[in-house]
C-alpha atoms as a PDB file:
ATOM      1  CA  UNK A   1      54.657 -11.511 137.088  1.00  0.00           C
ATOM      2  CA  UNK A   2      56.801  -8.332 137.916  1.00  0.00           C
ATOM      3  CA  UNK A   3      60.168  -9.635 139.388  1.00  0.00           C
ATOM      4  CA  UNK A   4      60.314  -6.506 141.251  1.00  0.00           C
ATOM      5  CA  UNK A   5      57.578  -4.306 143.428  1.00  0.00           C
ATOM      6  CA  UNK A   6      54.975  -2.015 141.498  1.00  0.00           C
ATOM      7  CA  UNK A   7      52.703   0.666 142.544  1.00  0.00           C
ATOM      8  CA  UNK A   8      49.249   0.133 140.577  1.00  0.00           C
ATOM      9  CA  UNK A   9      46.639   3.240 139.826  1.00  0.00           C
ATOM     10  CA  UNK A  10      44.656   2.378 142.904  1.00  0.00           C
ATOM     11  CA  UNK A  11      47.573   2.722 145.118  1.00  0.00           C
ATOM     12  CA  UNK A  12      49.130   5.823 143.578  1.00  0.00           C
ATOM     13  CA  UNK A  13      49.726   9.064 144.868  1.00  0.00           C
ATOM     14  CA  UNK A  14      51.265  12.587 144.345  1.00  0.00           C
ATOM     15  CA  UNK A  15      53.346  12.769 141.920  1.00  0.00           C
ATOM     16  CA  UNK A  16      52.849   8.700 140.480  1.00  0.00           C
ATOM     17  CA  UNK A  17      48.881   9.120 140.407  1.00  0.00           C
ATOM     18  CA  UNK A  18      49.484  12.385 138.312  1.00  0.00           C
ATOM     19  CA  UNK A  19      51.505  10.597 135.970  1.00  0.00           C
ATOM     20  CA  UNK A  20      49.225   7.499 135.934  1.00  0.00           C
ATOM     21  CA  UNK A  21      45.888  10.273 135.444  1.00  0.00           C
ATOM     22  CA  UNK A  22      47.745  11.724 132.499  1.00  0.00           C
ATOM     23  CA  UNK A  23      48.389   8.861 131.353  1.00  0.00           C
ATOM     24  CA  UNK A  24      45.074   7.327 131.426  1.00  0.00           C
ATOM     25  CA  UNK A  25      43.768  10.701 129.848  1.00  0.00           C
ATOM     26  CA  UNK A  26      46.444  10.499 127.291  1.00  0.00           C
ATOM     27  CA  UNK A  27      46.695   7.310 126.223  1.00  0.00           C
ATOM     28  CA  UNK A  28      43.148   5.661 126.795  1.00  0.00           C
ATOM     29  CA  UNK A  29      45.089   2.848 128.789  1.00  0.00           C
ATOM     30  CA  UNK A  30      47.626   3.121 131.585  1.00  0.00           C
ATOM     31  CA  UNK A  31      50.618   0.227 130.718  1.00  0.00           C
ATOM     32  CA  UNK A  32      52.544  -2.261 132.949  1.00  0.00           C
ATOM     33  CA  UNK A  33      55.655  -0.808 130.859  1.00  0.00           C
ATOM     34  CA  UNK A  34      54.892   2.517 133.199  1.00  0.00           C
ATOM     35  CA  UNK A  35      53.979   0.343 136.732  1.00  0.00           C
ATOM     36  CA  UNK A  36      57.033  -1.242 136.551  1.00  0.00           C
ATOM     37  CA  UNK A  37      58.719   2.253 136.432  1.00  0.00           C
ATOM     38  CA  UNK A  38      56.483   3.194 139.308  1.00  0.00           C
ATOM     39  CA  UNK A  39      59.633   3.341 142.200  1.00  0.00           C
ATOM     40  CA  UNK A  40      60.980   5.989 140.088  1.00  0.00           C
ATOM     41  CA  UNK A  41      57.769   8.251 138.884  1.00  0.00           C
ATOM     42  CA  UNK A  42      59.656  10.677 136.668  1.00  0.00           C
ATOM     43  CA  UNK A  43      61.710   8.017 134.270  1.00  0.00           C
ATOM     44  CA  UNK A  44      58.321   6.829 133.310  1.00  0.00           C
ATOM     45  CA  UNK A  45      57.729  10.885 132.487  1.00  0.00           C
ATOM     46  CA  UNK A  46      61.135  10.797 130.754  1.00  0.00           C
ATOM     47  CA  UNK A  47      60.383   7.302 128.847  1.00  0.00           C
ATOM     48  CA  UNK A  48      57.313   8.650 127.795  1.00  0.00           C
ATOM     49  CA  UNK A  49      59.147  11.767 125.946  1.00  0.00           C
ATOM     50  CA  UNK A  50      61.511   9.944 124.829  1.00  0.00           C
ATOM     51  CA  UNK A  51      59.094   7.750 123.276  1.00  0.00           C
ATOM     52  CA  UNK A  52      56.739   9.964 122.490  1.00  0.00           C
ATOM     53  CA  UNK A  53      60.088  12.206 120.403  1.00  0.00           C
ATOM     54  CA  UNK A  54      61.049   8.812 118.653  1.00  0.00           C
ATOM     55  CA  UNK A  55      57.862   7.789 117.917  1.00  0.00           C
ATOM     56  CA  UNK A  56      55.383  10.519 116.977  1.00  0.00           C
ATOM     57  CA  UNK A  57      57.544  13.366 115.963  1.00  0.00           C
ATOM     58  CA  UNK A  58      58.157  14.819 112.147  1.00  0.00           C
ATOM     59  CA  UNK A  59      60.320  12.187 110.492  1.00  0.00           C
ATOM     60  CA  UNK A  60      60.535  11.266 106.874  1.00  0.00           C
ATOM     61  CA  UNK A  61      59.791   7.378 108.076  1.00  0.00           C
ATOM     62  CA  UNK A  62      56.128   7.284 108.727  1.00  0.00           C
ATOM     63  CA  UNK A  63      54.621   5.902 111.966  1.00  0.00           C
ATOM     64  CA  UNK A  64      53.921   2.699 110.619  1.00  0.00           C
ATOM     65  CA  UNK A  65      57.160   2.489 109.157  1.00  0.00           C
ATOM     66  CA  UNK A  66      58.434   3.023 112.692  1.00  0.00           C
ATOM     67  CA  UNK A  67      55.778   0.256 114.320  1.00  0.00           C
ATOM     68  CA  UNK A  68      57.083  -2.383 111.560  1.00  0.00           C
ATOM     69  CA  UNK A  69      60.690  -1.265 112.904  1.00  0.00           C
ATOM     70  CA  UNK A  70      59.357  -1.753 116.555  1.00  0.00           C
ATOM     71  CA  UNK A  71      57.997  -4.740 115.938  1.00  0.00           C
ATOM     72  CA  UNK A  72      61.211  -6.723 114.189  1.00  0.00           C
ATOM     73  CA  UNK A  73      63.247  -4.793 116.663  1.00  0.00           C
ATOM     74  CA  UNK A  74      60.831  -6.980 119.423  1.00  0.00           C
ATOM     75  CA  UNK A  75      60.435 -10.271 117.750  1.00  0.00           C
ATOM     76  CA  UNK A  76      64.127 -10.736 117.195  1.00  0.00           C
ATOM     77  CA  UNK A  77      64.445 -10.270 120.909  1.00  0.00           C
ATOM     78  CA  UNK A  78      61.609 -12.247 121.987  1.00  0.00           C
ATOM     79  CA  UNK A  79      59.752  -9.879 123.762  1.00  0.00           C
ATOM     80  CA  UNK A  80      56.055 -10.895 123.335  1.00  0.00           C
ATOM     81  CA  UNK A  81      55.314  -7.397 125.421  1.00  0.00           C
ATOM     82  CA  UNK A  82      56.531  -5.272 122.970  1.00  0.00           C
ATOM     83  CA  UNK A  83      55.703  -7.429 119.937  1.00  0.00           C
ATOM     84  CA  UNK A  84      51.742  -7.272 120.309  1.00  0.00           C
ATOM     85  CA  UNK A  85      51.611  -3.919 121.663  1.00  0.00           C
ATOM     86  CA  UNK A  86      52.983  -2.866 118.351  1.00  0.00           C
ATOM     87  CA  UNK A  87      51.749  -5.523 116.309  1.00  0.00           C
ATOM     88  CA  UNK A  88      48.182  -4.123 117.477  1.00  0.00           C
ATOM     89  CA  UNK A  89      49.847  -0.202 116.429  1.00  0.00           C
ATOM     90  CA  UNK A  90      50.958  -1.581 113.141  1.00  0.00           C
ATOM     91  CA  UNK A  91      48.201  -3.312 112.364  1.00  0.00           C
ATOM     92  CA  UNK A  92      46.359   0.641 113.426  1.00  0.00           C
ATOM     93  CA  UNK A  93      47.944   1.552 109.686  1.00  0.00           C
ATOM     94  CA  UNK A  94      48.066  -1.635 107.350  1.00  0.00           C
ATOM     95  CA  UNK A  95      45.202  -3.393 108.708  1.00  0.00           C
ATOM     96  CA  UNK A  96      46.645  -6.537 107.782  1.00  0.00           C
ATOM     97  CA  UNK A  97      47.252  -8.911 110.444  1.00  0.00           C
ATOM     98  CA  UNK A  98      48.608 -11.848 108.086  1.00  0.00           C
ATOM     99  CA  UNK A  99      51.195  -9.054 106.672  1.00  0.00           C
ATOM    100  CA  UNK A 100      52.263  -8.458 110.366  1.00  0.00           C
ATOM    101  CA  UNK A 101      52.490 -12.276 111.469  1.00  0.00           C
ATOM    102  CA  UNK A 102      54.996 -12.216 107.940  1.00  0.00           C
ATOM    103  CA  UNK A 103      57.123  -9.850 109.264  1.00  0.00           C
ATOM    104  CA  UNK A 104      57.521 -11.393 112.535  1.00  0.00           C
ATOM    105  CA  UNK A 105      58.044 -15.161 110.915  1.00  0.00           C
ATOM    106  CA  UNK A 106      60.054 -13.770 108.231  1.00  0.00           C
ATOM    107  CA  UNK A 107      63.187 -11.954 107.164  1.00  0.00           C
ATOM    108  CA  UNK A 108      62.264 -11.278 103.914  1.00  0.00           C
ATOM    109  CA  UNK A 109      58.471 -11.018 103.144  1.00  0.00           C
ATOM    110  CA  UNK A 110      57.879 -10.656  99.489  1.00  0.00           C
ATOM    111  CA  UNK A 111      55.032  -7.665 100.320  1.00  0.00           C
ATOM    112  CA  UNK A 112      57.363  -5.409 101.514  1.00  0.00           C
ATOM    113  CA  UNK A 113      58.972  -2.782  99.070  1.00  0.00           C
ATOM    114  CA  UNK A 114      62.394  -2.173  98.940  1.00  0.00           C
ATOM    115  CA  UNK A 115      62.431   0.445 101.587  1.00  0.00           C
ATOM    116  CA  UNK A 116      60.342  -1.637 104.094  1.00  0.00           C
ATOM    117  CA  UNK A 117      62.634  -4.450 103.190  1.00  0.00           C
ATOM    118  CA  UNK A 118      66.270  -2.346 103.893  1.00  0.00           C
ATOM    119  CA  UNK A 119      64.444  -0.795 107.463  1.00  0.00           C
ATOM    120  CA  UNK A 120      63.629  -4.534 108.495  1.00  0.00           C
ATOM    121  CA  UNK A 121      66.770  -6.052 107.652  1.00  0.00           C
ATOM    122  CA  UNK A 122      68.898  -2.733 109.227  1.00  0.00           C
ATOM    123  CA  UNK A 123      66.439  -3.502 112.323  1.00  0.00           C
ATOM    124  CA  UNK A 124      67.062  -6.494 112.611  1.00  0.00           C
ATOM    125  CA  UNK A 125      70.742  -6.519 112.237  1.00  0.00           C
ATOM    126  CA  UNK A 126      71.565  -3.796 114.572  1.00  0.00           C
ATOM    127  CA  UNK A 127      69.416  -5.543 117.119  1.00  0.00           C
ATOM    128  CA  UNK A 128      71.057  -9.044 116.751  1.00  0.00           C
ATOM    129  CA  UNK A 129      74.674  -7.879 115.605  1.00  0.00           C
ATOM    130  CA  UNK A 130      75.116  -4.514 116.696  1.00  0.00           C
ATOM    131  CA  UNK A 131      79.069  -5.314 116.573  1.00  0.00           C
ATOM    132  CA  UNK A 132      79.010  -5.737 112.553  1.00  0.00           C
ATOM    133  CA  UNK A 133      78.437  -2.230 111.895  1.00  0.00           C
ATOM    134  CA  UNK A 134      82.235  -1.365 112.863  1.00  0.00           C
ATOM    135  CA  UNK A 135      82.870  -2.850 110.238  1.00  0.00           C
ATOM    136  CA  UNK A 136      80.431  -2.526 107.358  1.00  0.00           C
ATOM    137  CA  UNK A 137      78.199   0.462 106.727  1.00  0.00           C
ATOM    138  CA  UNK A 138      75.080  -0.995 106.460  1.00  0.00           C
ATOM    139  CA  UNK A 139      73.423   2.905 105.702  1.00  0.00           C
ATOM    140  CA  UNK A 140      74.916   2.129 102.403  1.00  0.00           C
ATOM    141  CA  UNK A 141      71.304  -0.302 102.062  1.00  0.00           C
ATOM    142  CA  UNK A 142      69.466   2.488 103.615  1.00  0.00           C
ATOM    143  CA  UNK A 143      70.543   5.106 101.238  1.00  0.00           C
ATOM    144  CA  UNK A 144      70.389   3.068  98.054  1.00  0.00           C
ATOM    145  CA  UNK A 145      66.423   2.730  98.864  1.00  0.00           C
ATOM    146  CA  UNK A 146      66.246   6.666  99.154  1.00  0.00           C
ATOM    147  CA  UNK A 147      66.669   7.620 102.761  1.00  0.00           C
ATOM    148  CA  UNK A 148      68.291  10.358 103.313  1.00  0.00           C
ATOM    149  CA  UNK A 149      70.533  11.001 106.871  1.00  0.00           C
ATOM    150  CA  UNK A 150      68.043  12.416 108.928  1.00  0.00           C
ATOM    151  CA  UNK A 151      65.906   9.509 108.046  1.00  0.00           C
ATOM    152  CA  UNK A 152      68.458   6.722 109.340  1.00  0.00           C
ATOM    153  CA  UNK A 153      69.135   8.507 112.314  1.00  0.00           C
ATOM    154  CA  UNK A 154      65.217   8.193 112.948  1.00  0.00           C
ATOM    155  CA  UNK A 155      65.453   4.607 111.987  1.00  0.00           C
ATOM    156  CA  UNK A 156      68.596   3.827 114.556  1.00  0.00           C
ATOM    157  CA  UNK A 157      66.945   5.516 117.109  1.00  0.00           C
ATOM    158  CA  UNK A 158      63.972   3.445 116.689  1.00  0.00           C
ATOM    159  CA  UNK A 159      66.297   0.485 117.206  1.00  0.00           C
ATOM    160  CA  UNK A 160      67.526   1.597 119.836  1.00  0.00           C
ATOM    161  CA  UNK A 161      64.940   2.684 122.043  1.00  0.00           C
ATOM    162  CA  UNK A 162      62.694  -0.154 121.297  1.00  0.00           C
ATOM    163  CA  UNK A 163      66.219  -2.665 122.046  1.00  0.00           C
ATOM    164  CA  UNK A 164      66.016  -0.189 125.476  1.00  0.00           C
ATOM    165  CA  UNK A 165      62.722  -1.007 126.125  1.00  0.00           C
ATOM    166  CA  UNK A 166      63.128  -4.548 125.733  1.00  0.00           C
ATOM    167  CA  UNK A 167      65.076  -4.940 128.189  1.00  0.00           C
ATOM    168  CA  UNK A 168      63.584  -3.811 131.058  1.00  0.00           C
ATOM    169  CA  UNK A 169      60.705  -5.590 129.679  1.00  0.00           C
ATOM    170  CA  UNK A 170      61.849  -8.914 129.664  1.00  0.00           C
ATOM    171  CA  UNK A 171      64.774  -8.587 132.642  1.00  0.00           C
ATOM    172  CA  UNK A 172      61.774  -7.241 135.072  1.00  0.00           C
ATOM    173  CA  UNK A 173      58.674  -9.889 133.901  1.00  0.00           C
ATOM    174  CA  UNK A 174      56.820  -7.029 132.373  1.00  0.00           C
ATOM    175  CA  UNK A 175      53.295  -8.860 131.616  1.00  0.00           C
ATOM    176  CA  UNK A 176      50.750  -7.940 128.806  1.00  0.00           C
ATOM    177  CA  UNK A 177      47.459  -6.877 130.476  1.00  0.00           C
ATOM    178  CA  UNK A 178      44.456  -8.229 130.308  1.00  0.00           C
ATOM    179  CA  UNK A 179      42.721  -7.826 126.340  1.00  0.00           C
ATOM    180  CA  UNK A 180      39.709  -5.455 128.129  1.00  0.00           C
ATOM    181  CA  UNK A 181      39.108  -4.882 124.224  1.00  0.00           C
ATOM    182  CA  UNK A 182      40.171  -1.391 124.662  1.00  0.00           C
ATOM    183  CA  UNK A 183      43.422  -0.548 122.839  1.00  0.00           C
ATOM    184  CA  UNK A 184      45.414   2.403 122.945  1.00  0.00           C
ATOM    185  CA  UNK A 185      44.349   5.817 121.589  1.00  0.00           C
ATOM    186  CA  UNK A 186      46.845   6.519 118.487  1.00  0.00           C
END
């Protein structure tokens, strides 16, 4: 249960029941990562561009190479929220549910090729030991696999954004909603 007050689509208005219809329209499904944003109706229009910019824009790392990121970025924190949400994206591209559960159990999983491997490992590092890259350049992995700058920029701010989101998740009791067997439009 949220740990602090939300304002849900029935008892929106101006401005939050915009955002919420938009959302709805958008997205196919309106998220309790956006109600528990609902005291402050334009960060959830700045997460969502953010989001959307990390997320969906041009990148040399595909989308589901940035859902596998999202989702070792969330299971290394614990964040069940964040973890199925983009477990369910993921498994939108490898349809592969076994191969997900891997990457979530494992550090390692011997399907992955060596550039899945180095963006998992770099994901999960930065999110656990975020003070280790001061002093090693873990890029070095990155760019031995082929990535070029531009690429683990994408890939930090990936990290980043889903280590962001994970905490307000988990300090504010975000809860998954109910499976209404509807997922997300992608």
């Amino acid at each position: 249960m949220a740990r602090i007050e939300t304002i849900g689509h029935n008892e929106a208005s101006g401005k939050l029941k915009e955002i919420y219809d938009t959302l709805l329209e958008q997205r196919g499904k309106l998220a309790e990562v956006h109600t528990i944003q609902s005291l402050r109706p334009e960060s959830i229009t700045q997460h969502m561009d953010l989001y959307m910019g990390i997320m969906f824009s041009r990148s040399e790392l595909s989308r589901a190479e940035r859902e596998m990121m999202a989702v070792v970025v969330s299971a290394a924190n614990g964040c069940p929220y964040c973890q199925k949400h983009h477990a369910e994206a993921l498994n939108h591209y490898w349809k592969d549910e076994h191969k997900i559960k891997q990457i979530i159990q494992e550090d390692a999983p011997g399907f992955l090729s060596d550039r899945e491997l180095a963006l998992c490992h770099y994901a999960r590092l930065l999110t656990l030991n975020p003070h280790a890259h001061e002093k090693h350049d873990y890029t070095k992995s990155l760019k031995s696999v082929g990535l070029k700058d531009a690429a683990i920029l994408d890939a930090t701010l990936v990290i980043a954004y889903f280590n962001f989101v994970n905490r307000i998740v988990l300090s504010l009791g975000v809860e998954l909603e109910d499976d209404d067997g509807q997922g997300y439009k992608y």
